[in-house]
C-alpha atoms as a PDB file:
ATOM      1  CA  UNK A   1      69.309  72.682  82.952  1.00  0.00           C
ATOM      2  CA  UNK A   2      65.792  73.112  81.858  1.00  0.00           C
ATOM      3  CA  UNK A   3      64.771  75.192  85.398  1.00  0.00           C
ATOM      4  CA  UNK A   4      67.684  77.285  83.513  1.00  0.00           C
ATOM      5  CA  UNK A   5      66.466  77.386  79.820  1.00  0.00           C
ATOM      6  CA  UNK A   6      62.911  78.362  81.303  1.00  0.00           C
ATOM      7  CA  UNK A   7      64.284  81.754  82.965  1.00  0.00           C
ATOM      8  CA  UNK A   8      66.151  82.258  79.978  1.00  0.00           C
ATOM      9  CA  UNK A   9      63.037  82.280  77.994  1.00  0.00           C
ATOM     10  CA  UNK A  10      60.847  84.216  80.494  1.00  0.00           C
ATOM     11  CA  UNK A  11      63.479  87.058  80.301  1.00  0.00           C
ATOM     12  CA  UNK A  12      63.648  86.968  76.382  1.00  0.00           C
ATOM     13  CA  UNK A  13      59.531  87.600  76.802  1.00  0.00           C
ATOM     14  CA  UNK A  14      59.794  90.143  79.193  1.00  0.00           C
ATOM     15  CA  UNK A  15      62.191  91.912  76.677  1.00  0.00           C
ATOM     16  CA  UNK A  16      59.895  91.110  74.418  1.00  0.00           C
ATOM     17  CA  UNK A  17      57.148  92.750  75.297  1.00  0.00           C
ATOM     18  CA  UNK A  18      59.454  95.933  77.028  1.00  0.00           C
ATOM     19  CA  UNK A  19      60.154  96.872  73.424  1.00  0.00           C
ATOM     20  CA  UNK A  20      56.883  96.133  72.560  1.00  0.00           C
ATOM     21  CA  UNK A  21      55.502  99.050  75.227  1.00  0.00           C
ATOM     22  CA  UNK A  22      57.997 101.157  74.049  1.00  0.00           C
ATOM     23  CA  UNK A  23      56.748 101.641  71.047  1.00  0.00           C
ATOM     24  CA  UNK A  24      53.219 101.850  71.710  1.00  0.00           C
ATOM     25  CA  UNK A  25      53.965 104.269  73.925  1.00  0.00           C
ATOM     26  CA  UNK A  26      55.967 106.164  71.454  1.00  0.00           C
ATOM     27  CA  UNK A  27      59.158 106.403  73.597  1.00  0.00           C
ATOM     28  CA  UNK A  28      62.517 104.015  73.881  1.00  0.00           C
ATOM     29  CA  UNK A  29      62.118 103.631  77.317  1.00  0.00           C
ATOM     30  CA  UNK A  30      64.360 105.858  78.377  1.00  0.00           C
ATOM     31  CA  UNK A  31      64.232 109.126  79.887  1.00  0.00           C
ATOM     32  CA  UNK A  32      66.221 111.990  79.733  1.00  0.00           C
ATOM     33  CA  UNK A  33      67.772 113.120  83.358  1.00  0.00           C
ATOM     34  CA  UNK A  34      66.309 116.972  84.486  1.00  0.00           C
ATOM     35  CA  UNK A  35      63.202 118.835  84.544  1.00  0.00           C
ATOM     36  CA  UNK A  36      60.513 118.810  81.631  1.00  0.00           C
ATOM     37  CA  UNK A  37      61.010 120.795  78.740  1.00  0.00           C
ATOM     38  CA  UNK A  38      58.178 123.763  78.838  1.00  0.00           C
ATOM     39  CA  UNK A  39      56.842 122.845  75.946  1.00  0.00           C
ATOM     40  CA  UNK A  40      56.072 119.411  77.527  1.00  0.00           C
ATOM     41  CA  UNK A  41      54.784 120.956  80.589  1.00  0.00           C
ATOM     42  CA  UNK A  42      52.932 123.800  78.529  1.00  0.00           C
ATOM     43  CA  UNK A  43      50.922 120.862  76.658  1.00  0.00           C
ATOM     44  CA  UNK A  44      49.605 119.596  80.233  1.00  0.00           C
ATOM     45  CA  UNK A  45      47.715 122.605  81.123  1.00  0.00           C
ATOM     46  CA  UNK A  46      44.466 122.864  79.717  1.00  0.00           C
ATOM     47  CA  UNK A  47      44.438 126.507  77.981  1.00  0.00           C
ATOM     48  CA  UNK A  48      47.688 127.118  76.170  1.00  0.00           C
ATOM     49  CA  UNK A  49      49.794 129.663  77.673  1.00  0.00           C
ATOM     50  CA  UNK A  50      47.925 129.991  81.366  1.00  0.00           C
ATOM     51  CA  UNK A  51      49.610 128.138  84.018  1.00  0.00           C
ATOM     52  CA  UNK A  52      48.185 124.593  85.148  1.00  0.00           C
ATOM     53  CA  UNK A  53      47.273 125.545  88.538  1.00  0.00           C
ATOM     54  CA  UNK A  54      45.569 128.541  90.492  1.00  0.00           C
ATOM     55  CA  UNK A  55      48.411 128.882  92.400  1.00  0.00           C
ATOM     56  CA  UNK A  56      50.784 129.450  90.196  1.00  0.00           C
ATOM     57  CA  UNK A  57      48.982 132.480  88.549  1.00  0.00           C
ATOM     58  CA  UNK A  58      48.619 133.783  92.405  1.00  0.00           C
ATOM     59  CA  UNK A  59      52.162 134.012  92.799  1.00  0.00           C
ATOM     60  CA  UNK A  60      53.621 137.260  92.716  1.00  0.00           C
ATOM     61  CA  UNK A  61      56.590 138.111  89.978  1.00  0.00           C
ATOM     62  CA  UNK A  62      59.827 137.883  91.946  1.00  0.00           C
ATOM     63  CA  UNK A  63      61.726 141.403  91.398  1.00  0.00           C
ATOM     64  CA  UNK A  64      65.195 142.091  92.695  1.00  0.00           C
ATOM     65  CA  UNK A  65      66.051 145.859  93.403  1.00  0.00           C
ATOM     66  CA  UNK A  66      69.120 147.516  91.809  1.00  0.00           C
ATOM     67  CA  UNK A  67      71.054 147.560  95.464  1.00  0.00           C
ATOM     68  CA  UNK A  68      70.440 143.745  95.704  1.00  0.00           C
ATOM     69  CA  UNK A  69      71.300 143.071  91.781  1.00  0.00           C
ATOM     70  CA  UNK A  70      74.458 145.772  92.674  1.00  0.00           C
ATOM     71  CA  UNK A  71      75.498 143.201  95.914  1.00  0.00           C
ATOM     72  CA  UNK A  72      74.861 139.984  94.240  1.00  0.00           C
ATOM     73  CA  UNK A  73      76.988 141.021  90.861  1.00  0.00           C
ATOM     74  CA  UNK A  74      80.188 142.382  93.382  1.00  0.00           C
ATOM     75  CA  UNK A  75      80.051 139.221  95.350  1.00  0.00           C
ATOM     76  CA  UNK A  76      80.226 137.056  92.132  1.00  0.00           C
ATOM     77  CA  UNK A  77      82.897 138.864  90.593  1.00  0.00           C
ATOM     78  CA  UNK A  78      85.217 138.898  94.423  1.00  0.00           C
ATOM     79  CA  UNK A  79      84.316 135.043  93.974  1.00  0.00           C
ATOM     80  CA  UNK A  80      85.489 134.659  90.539  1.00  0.00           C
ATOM     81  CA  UNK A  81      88.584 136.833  90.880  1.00  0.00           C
ATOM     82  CA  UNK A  82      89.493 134.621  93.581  1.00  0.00           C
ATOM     83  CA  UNK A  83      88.798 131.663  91.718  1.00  0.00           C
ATOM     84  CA  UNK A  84      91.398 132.881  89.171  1.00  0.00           C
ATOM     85  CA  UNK A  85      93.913 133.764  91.828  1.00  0.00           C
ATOM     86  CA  UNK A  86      94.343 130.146  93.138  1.00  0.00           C
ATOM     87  CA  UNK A  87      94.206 129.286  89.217  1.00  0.00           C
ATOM     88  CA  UNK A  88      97.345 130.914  88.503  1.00  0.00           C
ATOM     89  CA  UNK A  89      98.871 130.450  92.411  1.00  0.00           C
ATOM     90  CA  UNK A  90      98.423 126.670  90.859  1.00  0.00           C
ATOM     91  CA  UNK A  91      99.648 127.280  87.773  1.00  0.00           C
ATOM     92  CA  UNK A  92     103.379 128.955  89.317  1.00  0.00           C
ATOM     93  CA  UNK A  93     103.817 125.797  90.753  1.00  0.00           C
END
């Protein structure tokens, strides 16, 4: 009974002092799921709008041509239309 009352305490303290972190750190302890906003990841790099690291400002601007744009926007439209197709093929039944 008191091995019992002991853990109980020593997990009220660690709560304790979780919160306490928390708010020194100035966050609830949890995080949002996903990728840093840039704002967040704009404040880590040490002049303000220049990228953090030398590579990144090495990296070339990725450009599609008009052909590829042309190929990619046909192929998402054939898969949408057939997306709708089994949609209402569905919906008959």
């Amino acid at each position: 009974m008191a091995f019992e009352s002991l853990l109980h305490e020593i997990d009220a303290e660690i709560n304790r002092l979780q919160q306490a972190k928390a708010l020194l750190s100035g966050t609830n302890g949890h995080r949002r799921p996903g990728r840093p906003a840039k704002a967040a990841a704009q404040a880590k790099t040490d002049t303000p709008g220049k990228p953090a690291t030398p590579v990144e400002a090495s990296r070339p601007k990725r450009v599609l041509s008009a052909q590829a744009r042309k190929r990619i926007g046909d192929a998402l439209r054939a898969r949408w239309a057939k997306v709708k197709a089994e949609k209402a093929k569905a919906a008959k039944k």
